[in-house]
C-alpha atoms as a PDB file:
ATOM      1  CA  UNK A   1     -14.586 -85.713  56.333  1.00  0.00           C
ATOM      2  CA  UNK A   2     -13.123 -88.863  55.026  1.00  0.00           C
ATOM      3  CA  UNK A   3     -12.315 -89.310  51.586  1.00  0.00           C
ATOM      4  CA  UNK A   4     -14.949 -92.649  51.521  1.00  0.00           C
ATOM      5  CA  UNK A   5     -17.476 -90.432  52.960  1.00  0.00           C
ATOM      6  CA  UNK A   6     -17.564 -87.835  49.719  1.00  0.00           C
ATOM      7  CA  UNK A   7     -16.869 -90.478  46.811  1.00  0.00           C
ATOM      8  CA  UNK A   8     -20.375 -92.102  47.882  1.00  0.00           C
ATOM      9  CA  UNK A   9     -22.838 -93.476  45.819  1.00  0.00           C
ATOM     10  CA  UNK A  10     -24.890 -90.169  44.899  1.00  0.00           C
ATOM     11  CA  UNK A  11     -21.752 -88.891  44.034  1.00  0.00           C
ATOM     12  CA  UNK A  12     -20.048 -91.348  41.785  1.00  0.00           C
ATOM     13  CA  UNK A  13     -24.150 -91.672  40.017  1.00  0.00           C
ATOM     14  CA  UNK A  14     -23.679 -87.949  39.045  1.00  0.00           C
ATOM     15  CA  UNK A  15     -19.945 -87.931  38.699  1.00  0.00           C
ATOM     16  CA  UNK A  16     -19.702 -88.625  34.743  1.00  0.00           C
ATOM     17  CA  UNK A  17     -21.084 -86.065  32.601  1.00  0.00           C
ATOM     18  CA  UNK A  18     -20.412 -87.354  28.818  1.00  0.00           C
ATOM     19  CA  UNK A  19     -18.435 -85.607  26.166  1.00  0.00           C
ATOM     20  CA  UNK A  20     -18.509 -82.400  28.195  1.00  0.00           C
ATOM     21  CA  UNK A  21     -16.796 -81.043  31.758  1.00  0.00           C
ATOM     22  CA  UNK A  22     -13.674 -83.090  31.797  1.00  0.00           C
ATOM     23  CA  UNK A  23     -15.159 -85.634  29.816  1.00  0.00           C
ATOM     24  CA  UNK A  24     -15.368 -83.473  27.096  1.00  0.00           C
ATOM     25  CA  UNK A  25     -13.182 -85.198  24.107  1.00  0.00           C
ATOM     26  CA  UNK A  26     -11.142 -81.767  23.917  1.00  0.00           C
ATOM     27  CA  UNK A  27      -9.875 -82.496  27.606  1.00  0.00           C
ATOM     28  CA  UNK A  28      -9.732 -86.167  27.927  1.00  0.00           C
ATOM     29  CA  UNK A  29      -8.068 -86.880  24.301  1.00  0.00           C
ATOM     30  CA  UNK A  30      -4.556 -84.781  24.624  1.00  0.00           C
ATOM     31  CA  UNK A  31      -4.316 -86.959  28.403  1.00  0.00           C
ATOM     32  CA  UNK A  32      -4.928 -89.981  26.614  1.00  0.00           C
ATOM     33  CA  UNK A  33      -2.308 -89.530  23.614  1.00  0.00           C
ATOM     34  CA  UNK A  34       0.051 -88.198  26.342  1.00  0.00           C
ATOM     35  CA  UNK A  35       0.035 -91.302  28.483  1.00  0.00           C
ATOM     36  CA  UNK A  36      -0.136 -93.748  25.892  1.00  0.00           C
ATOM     37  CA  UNK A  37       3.196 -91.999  24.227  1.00  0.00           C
ATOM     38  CA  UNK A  38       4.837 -92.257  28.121  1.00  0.00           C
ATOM     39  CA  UNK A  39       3.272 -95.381  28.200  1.00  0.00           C
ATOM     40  CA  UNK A  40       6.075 -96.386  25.560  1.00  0.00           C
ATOM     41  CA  UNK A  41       4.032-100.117  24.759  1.00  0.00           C
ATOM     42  CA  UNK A  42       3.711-100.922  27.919  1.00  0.00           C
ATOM     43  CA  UNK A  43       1.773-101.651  30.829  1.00  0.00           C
ATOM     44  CA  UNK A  44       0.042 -98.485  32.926  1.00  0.00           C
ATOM     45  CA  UNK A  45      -1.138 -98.233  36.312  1.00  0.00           C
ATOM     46  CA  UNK A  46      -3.766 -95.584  37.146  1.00  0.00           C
ATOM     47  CA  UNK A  47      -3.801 -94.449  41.099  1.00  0.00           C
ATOM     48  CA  UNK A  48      -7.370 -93.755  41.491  1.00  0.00           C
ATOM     49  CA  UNK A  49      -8.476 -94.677  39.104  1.00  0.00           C
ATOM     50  CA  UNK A  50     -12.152 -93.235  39.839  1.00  0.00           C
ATOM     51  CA  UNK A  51     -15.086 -93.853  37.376  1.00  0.00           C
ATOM     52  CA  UNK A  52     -12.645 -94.832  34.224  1.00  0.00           C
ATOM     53  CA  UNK A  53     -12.647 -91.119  32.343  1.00  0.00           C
ATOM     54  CA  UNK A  54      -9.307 -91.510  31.257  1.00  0.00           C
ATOM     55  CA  UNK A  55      -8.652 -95.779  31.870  1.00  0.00           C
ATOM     56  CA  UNK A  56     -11.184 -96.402  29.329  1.00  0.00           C
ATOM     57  CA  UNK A  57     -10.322 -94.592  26.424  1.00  0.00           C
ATOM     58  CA  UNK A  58      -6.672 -95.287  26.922  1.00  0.00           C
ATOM     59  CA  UNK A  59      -7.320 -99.013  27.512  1.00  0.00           C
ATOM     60  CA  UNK A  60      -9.446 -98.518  24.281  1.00  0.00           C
ATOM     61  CA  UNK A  61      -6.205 -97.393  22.945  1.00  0.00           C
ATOM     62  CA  UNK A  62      -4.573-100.717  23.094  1.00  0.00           C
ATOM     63  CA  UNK A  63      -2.625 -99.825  26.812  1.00  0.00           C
ATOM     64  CA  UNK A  64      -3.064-102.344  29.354  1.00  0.00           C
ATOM     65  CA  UNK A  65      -4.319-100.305  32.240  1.00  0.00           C
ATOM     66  CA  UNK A  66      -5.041-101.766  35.766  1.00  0.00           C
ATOM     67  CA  UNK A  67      -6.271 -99.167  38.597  1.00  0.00           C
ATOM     68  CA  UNK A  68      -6.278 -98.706  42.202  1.00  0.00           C
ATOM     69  CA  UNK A  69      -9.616 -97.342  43.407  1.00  0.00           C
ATOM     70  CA  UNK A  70     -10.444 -96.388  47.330  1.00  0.00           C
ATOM     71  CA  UNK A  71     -14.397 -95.663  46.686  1.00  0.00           C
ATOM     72  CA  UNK A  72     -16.400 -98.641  46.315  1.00  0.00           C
ATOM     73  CA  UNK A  73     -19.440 -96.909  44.771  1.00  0.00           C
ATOM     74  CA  UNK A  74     -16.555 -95.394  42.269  1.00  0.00           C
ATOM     75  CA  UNK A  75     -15.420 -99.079  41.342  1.00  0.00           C
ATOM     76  CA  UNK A  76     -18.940 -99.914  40.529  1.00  0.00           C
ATOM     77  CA  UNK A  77     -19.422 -97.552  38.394  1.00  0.00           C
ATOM     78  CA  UNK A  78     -16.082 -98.460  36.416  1.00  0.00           C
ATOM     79  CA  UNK A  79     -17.031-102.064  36.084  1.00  0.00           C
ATOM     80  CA  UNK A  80     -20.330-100.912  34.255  1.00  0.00           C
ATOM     81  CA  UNK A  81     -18.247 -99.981  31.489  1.00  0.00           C
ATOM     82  CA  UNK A  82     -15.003-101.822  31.230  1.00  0.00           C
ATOM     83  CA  UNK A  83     -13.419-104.758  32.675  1.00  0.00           C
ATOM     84  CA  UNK A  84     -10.571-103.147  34.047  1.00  0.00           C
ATOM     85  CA  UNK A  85      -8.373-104.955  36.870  1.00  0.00           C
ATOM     86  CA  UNK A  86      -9.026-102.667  39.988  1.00  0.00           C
ATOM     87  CA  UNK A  87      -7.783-103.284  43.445  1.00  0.00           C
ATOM     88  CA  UNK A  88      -9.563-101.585  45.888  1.00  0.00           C
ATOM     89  CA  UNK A  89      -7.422 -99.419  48.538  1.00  0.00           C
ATOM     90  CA  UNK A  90      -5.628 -96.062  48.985  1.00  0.00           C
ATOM     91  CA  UNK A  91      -3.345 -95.144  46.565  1.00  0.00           C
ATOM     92  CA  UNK A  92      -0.830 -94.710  48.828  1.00  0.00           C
ATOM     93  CA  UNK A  93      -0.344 -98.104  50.114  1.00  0.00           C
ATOM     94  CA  UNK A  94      -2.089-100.608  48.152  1.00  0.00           C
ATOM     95  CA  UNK A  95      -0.507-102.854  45.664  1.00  0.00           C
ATOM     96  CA  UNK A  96      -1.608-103.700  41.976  1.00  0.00           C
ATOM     97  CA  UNK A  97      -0.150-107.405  40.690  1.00  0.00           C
ATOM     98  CA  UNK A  98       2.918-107.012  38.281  1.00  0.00           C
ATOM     99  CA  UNK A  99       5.486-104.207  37.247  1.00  0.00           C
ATOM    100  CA  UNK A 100       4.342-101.508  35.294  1.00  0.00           C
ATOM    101  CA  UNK A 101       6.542 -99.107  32.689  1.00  0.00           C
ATOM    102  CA  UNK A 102       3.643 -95.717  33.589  1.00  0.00           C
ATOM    103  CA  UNK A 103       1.850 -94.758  36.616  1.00  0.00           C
ATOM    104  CA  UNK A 104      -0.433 -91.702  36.660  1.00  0.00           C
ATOM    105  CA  UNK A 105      -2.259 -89.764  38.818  1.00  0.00           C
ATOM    106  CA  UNK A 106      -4.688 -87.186  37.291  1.00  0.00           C
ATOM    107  CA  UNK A 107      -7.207 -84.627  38.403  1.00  0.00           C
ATOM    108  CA  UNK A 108      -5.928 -82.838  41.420  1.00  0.00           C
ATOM    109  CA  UNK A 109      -6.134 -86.365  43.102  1.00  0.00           C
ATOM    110  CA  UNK A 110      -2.815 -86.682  44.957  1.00  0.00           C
ATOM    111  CA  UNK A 111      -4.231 -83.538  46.691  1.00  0.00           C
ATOM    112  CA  UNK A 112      -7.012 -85.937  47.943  1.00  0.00           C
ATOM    113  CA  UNK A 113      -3.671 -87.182  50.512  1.00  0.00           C
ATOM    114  CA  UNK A 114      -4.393 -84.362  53.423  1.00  0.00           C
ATOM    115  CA  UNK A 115      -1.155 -85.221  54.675  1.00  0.00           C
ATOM    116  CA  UNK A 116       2.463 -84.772  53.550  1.00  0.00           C
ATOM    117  CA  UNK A 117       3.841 -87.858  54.516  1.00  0.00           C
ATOM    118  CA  UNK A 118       0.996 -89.589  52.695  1.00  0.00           C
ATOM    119  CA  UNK A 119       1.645 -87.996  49.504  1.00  0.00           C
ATOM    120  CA  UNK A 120       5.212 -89.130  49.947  1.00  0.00           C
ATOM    121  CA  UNK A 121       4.311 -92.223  50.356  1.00  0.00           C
ATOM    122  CA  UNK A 122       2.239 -92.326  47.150  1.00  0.00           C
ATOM    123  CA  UNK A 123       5.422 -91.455  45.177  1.00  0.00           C
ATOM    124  CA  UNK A 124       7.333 -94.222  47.116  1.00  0.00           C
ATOM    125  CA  UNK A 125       4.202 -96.736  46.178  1.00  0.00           C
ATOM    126  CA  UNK A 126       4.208 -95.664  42.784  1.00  0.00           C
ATOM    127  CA  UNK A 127       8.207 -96.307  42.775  1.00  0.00           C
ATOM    128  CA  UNK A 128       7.780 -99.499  44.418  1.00  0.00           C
ATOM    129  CA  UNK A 129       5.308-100.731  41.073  1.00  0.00           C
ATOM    130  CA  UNK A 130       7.369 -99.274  37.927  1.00  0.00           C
ATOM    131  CA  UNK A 131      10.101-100.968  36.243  1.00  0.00           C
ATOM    132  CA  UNK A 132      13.410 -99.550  35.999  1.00  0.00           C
ATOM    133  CA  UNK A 133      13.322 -96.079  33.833  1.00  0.00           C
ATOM    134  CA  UNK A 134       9.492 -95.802  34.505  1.00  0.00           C
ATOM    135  CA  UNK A 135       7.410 -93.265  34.876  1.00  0.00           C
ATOM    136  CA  UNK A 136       5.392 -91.557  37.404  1.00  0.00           C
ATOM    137  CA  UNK A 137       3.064 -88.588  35.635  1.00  0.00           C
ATOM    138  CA  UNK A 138       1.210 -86.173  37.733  1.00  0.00           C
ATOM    139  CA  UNK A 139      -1.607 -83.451  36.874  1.00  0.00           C
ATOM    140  CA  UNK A 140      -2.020 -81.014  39.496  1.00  0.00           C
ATOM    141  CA  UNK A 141      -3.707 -77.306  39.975  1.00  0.00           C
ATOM    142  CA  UNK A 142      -0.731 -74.482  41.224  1.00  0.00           C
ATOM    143  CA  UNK A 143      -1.804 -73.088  44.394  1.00  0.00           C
ATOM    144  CA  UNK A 144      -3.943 -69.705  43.296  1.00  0.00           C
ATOM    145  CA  UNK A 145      -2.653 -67.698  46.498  1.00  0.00           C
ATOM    146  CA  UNK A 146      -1.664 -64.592  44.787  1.00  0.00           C
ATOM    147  CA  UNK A 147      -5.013 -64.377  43.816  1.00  0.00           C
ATOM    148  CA  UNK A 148      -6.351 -64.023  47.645  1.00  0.00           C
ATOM    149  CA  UNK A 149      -7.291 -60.980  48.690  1.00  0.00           C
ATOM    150  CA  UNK A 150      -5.253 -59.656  51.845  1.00  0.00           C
ATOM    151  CA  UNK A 151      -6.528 -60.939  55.246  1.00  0.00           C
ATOM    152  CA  UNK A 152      -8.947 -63.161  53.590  1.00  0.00           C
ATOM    153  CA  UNK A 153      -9.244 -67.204  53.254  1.00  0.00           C
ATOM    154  CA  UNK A 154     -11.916 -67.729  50.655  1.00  0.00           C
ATOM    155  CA  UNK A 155     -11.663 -67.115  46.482  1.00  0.00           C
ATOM    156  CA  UNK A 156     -14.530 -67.728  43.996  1.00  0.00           C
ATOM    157  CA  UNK A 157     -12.792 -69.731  41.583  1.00  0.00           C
ATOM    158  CA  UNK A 158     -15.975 -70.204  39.071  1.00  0.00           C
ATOM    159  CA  UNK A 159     -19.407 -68.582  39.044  1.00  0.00           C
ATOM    160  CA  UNK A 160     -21.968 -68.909  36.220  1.00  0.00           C
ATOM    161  CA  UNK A 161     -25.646 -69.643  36.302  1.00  0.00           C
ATOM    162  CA  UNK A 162     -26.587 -72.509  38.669  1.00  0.00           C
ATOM    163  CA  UNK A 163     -23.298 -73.090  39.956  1.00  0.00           C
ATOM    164  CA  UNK A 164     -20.365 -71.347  41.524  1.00  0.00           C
ATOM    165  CA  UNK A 165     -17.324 -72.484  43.234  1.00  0.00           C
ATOM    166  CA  UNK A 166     -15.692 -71.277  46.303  1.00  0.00           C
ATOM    167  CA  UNK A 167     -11.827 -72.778  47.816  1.00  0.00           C
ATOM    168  CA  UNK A 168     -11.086 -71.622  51.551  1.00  0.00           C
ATOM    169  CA  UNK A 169      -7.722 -71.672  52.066  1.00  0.00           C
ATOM    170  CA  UNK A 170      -6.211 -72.903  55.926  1.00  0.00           C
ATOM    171  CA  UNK A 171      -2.921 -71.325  55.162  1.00  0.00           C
ATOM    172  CA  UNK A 172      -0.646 -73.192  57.970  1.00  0.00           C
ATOM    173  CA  UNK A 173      -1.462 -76.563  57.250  1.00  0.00           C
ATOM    174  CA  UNK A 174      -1.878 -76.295  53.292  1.00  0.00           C
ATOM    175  CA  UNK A 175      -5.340 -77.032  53.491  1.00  0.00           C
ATOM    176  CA  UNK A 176      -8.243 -76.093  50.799  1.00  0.00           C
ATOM    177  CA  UNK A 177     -11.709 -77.110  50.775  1.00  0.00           C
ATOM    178  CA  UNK A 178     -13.209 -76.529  47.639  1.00  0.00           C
ATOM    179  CA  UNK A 179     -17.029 -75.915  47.973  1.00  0.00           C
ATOM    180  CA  UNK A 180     -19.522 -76.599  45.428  1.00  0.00           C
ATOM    181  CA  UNK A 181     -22.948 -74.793  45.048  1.00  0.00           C
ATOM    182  CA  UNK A 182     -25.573 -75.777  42.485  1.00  0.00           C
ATOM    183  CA  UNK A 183     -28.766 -74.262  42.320  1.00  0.00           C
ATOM    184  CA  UNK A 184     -31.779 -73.779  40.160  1.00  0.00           C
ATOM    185  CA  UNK A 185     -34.737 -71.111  40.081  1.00  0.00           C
ATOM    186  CA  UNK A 186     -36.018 -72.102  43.701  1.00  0.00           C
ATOM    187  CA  UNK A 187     -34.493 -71.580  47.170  1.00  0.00           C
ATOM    188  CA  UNK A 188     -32.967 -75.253  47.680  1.00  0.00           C
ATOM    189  CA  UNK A 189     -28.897 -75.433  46.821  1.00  0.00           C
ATOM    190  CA  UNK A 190     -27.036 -78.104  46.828  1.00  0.00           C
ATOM    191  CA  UNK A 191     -23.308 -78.238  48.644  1.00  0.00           C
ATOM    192  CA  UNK A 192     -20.738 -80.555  47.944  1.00  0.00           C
ATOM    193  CA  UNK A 193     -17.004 -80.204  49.665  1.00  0.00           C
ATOM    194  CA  UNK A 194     -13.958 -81.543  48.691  1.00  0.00           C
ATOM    195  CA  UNK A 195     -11.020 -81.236  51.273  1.00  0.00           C
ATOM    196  CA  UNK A 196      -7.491 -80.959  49.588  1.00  0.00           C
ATOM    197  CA  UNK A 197      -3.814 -80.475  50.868  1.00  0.00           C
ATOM    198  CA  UNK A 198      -2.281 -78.558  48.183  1.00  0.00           C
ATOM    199  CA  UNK A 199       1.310 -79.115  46.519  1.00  0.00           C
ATOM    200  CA  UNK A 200       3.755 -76.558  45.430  1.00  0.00           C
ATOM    201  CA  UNK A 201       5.853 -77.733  42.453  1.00  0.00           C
ATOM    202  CA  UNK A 202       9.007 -77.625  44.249  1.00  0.00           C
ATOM    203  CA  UNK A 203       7.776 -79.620  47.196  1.00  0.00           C
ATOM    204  CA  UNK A 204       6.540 -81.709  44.735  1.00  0.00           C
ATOM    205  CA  UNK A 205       9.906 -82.574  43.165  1.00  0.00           C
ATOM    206  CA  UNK A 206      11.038 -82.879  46.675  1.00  0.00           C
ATOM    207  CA  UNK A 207       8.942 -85.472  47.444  1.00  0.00           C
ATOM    208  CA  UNK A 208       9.589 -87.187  43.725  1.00  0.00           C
ATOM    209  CA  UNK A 209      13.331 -87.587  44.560  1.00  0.00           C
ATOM    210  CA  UNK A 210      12.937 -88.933  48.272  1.00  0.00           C
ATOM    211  CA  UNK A 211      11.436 -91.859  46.521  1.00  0.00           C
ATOM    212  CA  UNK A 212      13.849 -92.505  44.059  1.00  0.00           C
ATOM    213  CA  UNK A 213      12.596 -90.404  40.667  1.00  0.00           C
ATOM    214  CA  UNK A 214      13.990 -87.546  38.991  1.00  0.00           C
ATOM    215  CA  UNK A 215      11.681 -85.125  37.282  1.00  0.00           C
ATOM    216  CA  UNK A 216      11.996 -85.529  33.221  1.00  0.00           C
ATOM    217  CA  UNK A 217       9.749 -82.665  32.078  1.00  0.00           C
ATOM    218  CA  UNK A 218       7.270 -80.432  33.281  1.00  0.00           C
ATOM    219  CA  UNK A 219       4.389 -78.599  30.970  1.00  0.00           C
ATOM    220  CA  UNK A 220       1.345 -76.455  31.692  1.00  0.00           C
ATOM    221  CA  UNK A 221      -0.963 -79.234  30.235  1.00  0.00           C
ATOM    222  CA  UNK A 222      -1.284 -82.477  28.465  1.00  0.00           C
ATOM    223  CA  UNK A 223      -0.290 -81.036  24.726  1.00  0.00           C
ATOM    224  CA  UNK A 224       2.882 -79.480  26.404  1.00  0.00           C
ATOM    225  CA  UNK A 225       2.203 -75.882  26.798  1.00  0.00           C
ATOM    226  CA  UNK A 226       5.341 -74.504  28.464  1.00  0.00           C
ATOM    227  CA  UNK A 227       4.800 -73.708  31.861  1.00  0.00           C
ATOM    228  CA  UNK A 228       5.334 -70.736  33.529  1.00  0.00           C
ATOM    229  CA  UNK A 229       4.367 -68.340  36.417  1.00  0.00           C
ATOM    230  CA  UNK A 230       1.178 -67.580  35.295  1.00  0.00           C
ATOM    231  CA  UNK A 231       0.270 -71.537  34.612  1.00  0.00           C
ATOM    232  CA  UNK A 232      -2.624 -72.748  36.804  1.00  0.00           C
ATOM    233  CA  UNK A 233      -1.825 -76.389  36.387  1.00  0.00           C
ATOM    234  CA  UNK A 234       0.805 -78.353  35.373  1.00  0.00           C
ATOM    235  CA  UNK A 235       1.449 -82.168  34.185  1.00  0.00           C
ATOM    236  CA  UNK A 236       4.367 -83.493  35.686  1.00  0.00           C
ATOM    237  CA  UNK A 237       6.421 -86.663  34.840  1.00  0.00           C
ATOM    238  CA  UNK A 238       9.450 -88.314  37.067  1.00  0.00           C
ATOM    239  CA  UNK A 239      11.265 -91.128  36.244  1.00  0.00           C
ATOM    240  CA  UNK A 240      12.941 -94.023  37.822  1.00  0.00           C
ATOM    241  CA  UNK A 241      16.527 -94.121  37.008  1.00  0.00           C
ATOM    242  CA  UNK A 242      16.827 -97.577  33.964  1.00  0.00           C
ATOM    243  CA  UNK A 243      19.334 -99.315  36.584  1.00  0.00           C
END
């Protein structure tokens, strides 16, 4: 399934869900004072930039943010609620206008890149649009193998009422597919799927300093929990060297 084919226009309709999920203020506001600090004054580049959940209020924040944005029905539902520049493509190869001192990637979304070399090539594109000494920030899940049971492929990651969450795991290639089930008091269910190539940290860095970055700090979330084994996430940032 192509990534166009699951950011459709039922999707991106139902994708925002105001002040709660991860648009509740207690999620998006530590991302937003985080990236305008990196930010440093000036201008920010968001790779997928999506429906605007984190563009807006950090636009709103006096940050100059243009995006890059490969769903069309996504974009549309952006421009219903800021005029933020968007250029429509992948984030690994399309080009925003200008230099930029931030790029950021949040979300998971680099795992949206089912292949290695194209999530190397998203660091080298985000390289290629950052001044000297800028920065390249990353949010990203840590792969929850230890928590698979032996000989198995699939872990419930959330289950409450009307919804629970399943990722099946494709060990070789570093595949996931997380599957989403919503359901009310009646038979029907509703399935969404979301393929994903998942990143170790250390491959991560690996692929940070084939194009060009070094990695300045790493913390389990956006208000700089330290991060450790047990962290499920993480918020990376690289940085191009200031020459």
């Amino acid at each position: 399934m192509r990534q166009e084919e699951i950011w459709d226009v039922e999707t991106a309709e139902r994708y925002d869900t105001p002040g709660r999920g991860v648009f509740a203020p207690e999620v998006v506001g530590p991302a937003v004072d985080r990236l305008a600090a990196l930010a440093e004054g000036g201008r920010a580049l968001e790779f997928a930039i999506g429906t605007g959940r984190i563009a807006v209020p950090l636009a709103e924040r006096g940050v100059p943010v243009t995006g890059i944005e490969l769903s069309r029905p996504m974009l549309d539902q952006l421009r219903k609620k800021a005029a933020i520049p968007v250029v429509a493509g992948d984030m690994a190869t399309a080009t925003a206008p200008g230099r930029f001192s931030l790029v950021y990637l949040v979300y998971n979304t680099i795992s949206n890149l089912l292949a290695q070399d194209e999530q190397v090539e998203c660091f080298r594109n985000a390289a290629r649009h950052l001044d000297p000494g800028g920065r390249f920030v990353i949010e990203l899940g840590v792969p929850e193998l230890r928590r698979l049971p032996p000989g198995q492929d699939a872990l419930v990651f959330r289950a409450e009422p009307g919804y629970f969450g399943v990722d099946t795991y494709d060990t070789v290639r570093q595949h996931l597919v997380s599957n989403h089930v919503t359901f009310a008091e009646g038979r029907e269910a509703r399935l969404s799927r979301c393929p994903q190539r998942y990143i170790w940290p250390a491959e991560l860095d690996l692929m940070g300093r084939l194009a060009g970055f070094e990695l300045e700090s790493r913390h389990a979330d956006w208000a700089g929990a330290e991060f450790t084994t047990e962290s499920r996430s993480h918020v990376s940032v690289y940085r191009l060297p200031d020459r």
